[in-house]
PDB file of N, CA and C in Angstrom:
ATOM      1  N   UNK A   1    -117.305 -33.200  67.561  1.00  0.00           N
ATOM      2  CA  UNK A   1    -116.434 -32.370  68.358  1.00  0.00           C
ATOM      3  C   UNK A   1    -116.463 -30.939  67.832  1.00  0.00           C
ATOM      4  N   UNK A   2    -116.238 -30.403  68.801  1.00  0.00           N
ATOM      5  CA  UNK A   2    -116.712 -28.232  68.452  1.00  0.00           C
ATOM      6  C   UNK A   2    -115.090 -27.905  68.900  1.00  0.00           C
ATOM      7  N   UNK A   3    -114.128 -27.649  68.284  1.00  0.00           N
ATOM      8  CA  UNK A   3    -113.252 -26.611  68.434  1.00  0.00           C
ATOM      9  C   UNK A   3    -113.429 -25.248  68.342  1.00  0.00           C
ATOM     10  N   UNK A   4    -113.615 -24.664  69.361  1.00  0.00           N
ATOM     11  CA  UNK A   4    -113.847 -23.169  69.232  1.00  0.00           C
ATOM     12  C   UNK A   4    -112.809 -22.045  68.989  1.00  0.00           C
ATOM     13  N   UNK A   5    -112.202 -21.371  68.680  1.00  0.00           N
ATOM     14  CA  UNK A   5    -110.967 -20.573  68.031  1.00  0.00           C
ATOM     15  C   UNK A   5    -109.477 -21.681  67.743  1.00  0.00           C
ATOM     16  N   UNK A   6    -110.080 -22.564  66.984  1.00  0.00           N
ATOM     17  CA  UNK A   6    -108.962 -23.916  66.646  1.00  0.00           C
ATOM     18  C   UNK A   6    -108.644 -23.842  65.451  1.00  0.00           C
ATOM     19  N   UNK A   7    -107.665 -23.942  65.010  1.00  0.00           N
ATOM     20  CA  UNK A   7    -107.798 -24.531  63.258  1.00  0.00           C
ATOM     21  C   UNK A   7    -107.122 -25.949  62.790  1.00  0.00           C
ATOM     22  N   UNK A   8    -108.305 -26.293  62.792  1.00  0.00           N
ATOM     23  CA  UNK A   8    -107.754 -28.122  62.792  1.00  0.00           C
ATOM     24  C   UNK A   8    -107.152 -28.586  63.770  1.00  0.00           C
ATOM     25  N   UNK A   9    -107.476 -28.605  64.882  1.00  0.00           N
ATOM     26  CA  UNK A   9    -106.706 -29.042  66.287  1.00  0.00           C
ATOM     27  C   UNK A   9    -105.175 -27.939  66.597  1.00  0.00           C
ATOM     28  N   UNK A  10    -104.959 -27.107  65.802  1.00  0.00           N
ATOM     29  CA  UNK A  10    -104.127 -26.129  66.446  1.00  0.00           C
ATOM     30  C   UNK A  10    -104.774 -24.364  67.116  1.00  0.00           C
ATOM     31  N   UNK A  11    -103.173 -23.643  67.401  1.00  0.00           N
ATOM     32  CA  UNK A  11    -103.964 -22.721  67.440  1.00  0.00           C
ATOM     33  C   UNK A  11    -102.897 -21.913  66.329  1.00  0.00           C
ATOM     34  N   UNK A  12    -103.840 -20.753  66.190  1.00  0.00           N
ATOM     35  CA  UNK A  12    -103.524 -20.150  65.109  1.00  0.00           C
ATOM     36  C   UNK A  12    -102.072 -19.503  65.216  1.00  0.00           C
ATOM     37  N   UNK A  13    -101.616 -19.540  66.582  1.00  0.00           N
ATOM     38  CA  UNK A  13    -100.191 -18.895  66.710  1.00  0.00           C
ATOM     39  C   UNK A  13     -99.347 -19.993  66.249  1.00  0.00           C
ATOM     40  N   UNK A  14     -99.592 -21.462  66.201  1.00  0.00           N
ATOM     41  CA  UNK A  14     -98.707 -22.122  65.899  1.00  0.00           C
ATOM     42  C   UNK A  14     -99.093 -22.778  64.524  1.00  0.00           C
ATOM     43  N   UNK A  15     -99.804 -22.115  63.652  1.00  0.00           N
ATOM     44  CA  UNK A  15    -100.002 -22.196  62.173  1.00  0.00           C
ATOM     45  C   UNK A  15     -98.786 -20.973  61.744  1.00  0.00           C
ATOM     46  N   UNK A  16     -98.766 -19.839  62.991  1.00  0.00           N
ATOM     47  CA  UNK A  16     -97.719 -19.051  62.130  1.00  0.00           C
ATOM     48  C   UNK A  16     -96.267 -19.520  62.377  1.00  0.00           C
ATOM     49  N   UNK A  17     -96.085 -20.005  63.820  1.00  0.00           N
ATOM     50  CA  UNK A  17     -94.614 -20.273  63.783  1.00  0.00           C
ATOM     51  C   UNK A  17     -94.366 -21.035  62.553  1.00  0.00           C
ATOM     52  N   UNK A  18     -95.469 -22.149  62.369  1.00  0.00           N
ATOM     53  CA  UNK A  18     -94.984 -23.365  61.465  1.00  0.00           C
ATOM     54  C   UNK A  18     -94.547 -22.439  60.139  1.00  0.00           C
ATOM     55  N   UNK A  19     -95.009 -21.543  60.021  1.00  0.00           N
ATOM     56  CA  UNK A  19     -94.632 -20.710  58.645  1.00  0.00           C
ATOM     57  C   UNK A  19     -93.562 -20.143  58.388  1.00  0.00           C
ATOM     58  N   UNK A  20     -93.075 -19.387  60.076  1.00  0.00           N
ATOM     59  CA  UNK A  20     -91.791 -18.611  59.790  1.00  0.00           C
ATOM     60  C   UNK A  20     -90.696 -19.794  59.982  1.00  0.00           C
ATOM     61  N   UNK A  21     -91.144 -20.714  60.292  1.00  0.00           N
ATOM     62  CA  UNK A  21     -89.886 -21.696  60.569  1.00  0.00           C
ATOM     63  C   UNK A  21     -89.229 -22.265  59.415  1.00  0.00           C
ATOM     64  N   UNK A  22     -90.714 -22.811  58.289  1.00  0.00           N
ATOM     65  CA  UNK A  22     -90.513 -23.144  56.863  1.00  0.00           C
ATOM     66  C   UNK A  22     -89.782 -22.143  56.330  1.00  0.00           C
ATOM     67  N   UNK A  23     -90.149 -20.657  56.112  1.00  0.00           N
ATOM     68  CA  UNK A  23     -89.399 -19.623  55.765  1.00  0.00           C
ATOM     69  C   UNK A  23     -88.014 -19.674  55.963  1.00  0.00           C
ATOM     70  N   UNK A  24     -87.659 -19.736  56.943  1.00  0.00           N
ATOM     71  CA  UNK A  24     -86.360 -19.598  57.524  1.00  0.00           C
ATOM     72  C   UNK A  24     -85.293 -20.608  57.010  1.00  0.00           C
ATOM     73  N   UNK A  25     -86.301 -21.944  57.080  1.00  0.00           N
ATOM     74  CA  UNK A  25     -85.416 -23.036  56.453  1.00  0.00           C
ATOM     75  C   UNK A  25     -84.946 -23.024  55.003  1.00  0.00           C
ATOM     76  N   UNK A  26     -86.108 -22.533  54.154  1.00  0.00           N
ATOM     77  CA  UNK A  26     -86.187 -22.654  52.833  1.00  0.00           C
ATOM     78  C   UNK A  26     -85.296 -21.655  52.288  1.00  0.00           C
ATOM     79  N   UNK A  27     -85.130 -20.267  53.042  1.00  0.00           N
ATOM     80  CA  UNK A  27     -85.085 -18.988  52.241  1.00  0.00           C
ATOM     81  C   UNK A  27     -83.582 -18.583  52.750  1.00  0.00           C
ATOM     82  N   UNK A  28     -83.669 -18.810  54.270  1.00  0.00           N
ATOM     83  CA  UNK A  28     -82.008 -18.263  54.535  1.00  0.00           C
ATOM     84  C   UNK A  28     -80.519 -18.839  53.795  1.00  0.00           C
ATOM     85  N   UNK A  29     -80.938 -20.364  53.571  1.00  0.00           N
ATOM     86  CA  UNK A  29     -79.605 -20.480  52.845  1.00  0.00           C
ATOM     87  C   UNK A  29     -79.054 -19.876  51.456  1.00  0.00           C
ATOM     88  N   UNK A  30     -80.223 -19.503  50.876  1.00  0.00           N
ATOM     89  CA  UNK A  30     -80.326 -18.798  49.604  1.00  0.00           C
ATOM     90  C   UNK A  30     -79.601 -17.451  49.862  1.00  0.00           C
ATOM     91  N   UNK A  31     -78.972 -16.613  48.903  1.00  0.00           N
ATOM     92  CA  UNK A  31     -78.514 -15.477  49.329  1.00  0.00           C
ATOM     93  C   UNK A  31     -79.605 -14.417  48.802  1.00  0.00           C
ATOM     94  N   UNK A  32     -79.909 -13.113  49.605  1.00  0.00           N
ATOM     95  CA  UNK A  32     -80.468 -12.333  49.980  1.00  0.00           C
ATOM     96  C   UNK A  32     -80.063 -10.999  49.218  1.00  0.00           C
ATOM     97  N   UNK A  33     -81.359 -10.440  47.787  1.00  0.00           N
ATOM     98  CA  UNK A  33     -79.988  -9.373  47.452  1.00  0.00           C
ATOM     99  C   UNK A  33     -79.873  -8.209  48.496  1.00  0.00           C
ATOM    100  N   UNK A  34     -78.801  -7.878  47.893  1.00  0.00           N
ATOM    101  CA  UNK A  34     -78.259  -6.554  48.813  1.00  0.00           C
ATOM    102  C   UNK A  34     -77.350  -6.894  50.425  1.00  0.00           C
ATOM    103  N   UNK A  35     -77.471  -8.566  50.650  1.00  0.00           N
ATOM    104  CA  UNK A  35     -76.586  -8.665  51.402  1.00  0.00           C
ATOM    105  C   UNK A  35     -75.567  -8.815  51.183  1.00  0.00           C
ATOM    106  N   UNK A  36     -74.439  -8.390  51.847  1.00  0.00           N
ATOM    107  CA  UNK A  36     -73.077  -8.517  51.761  1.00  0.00           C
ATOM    108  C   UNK A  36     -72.786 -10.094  52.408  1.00  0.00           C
ATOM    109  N   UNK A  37     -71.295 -10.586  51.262  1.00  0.00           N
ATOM    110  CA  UNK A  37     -71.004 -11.777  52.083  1.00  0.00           C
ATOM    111  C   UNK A  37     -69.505 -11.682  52.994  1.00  0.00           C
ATOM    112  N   UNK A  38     -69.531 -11.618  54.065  1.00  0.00           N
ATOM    113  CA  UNK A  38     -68.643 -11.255  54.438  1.00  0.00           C
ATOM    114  C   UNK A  38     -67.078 -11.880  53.746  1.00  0.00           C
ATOM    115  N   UNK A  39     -67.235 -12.961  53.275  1.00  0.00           N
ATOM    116  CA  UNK A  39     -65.779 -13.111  52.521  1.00  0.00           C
ATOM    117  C   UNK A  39     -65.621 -12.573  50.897  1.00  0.00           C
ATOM    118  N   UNK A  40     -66.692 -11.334  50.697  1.00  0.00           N
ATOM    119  CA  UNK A  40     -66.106 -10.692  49.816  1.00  0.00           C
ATOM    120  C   UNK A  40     -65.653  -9.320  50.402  1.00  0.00           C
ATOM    121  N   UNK A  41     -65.034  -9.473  51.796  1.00  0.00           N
ATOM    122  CA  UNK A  41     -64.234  -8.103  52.515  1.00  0.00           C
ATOM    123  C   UNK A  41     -63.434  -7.305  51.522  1.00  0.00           C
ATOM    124  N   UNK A  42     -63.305  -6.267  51.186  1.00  0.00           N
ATOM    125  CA  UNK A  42     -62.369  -5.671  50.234  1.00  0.00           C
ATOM    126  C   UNK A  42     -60.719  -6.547  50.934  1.00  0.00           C
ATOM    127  N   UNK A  43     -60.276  -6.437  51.979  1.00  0.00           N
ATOM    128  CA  UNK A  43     -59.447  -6.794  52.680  1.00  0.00           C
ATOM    129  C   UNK A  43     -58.864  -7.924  52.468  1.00  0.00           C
ATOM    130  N   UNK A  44     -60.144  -8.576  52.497  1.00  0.00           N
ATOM    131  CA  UNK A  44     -59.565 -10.606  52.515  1.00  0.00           C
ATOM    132  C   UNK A  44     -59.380 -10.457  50.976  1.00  0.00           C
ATOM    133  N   UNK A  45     -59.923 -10.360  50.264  1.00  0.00           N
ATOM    134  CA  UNK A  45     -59.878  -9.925  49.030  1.00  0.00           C
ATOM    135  C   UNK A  45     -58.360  -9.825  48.312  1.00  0.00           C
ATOM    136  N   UNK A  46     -57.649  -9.047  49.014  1.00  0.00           N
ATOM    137  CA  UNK A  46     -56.354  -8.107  48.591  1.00  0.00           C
ATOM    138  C   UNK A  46     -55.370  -9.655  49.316  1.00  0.00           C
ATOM    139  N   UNK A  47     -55.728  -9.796  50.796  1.00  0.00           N
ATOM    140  CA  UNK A  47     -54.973 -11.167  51.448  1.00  0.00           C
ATOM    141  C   UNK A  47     -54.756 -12.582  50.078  1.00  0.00           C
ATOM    142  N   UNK A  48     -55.734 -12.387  49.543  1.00  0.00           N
ATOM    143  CA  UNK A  48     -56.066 -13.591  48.973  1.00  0.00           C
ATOM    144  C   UNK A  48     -55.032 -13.228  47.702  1.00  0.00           C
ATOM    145  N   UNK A  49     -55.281 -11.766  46.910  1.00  0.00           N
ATOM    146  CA  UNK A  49     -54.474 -11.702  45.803  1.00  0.00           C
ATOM    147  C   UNK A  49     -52.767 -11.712  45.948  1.00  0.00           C
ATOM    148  N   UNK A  50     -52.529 -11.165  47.280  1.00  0.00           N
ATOM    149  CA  UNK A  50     -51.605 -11.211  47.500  1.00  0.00           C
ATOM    150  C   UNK A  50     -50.773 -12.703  47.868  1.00  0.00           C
ATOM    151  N   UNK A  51     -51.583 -13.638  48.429  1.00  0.00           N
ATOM    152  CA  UNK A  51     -51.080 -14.694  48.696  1.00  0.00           C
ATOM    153  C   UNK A  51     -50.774 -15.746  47.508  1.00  0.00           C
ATOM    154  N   UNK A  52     -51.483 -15.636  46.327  1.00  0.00           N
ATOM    155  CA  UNK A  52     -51.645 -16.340  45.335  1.00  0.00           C
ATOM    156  C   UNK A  52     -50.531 -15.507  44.212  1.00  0.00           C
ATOM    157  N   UNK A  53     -49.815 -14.506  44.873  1.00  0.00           N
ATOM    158  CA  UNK A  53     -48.497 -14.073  44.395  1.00  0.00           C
ATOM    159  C   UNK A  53     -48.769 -13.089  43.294  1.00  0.00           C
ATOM    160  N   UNK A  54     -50.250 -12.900  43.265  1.00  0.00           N
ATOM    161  CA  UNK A  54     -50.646 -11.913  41.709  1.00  0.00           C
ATOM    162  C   UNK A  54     -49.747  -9.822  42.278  1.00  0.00           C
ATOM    163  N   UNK A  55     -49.648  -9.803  43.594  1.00  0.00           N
ATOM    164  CA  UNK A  55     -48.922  -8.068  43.899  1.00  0.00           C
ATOM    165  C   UNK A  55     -47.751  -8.635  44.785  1.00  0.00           C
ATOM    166  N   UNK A  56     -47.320  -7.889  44.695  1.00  0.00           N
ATOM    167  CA  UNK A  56     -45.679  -7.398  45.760  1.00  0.00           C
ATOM    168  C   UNK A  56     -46.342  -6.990  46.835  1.00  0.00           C
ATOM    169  N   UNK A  57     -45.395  -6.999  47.757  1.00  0.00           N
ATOM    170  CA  UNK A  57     -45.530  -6.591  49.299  1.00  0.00           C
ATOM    171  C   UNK A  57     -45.316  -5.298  49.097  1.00  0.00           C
ATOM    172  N   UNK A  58     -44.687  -4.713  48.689  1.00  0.00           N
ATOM    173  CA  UNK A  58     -45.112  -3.501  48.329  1.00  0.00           C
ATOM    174  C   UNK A  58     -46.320  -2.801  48.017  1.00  0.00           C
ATOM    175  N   UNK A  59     -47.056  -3.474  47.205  1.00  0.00           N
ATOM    176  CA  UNK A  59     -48.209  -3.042  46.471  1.00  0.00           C
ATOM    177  C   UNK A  59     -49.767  -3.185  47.541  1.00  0.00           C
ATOM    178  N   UNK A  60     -48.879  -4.441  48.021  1.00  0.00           N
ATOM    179  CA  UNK A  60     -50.240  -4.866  49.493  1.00  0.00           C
ATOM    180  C   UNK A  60     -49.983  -3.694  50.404  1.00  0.00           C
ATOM    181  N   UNK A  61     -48.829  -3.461  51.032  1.00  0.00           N
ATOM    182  CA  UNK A  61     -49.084  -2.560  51.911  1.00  0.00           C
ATOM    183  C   UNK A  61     -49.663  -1.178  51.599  1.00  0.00           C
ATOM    184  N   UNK A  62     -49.203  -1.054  50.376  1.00  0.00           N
ATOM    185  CA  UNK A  62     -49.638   0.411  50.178  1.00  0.00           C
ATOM    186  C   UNK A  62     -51.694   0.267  49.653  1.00  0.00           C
ATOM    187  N   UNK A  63     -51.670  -0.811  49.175  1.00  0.00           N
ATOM    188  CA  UNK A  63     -53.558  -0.968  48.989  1.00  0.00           C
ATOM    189  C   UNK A  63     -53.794  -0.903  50.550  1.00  0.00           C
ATOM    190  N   UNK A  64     -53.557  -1.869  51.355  1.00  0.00           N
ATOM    191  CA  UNK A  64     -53.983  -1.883  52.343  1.00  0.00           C
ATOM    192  C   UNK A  64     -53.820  -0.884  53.514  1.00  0.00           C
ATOM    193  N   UNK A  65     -52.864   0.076  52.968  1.00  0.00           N
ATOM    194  CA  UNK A  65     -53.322   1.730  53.969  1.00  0.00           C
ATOM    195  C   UNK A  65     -54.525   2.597  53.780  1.00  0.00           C
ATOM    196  N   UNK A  66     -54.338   1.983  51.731  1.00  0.00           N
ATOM    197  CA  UNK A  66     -55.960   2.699  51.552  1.00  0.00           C
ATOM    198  C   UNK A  66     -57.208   2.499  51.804  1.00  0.00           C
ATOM    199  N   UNK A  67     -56.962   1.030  51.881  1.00  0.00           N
ATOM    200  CA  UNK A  67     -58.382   0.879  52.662  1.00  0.00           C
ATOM    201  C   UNK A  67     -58.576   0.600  53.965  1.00  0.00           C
ATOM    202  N   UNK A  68     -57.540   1.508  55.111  1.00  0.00           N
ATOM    203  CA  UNK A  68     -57.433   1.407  56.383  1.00  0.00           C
ATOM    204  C   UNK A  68     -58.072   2.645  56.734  1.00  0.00           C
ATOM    205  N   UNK A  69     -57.570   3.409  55.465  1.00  0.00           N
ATOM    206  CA  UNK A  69     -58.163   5.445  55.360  1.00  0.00           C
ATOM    207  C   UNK A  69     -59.472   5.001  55.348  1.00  0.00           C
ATOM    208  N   UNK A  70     -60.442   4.211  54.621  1.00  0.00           N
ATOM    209  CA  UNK A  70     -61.501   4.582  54.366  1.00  0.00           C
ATOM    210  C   UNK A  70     -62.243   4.157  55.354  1.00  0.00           C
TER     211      UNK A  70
END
């Protein structure tokens, strides 16, 4: 048998999907540097300290104007 632009009974576009798909599987759950994770929000952040009783309501509102300014 002669396959002519084949590679091993495929075609070469689906030697690459098979690649980015492996990629995708293998690599996205891993974290990525320089991405941000969204639940380290400065915001949720302050929600969280505040809920676990470490600032005053006082202290939350006034952090959390400052980082409403920015």
């Amino acid at each position: 048998m002669y396959y002519q632009n084949y590679y091993y009974g495929m075609n070469f576009i689906w030697w690459v999907i098979w690649l980015i798909l492996l990629f995708w599987i293998f690599a996205i759950p891993y974290k990525i540097p320089g991405q941000r994770d969204p639940k380290d929000q400065p915001l949720q952040i302050l929600k969280k300290r505040f809920a676990a009783g470490q600032i005053t309501v006082k202290e939350f509102e006034e952090m959390k104007k400052n980082l409403e300014k920015q």
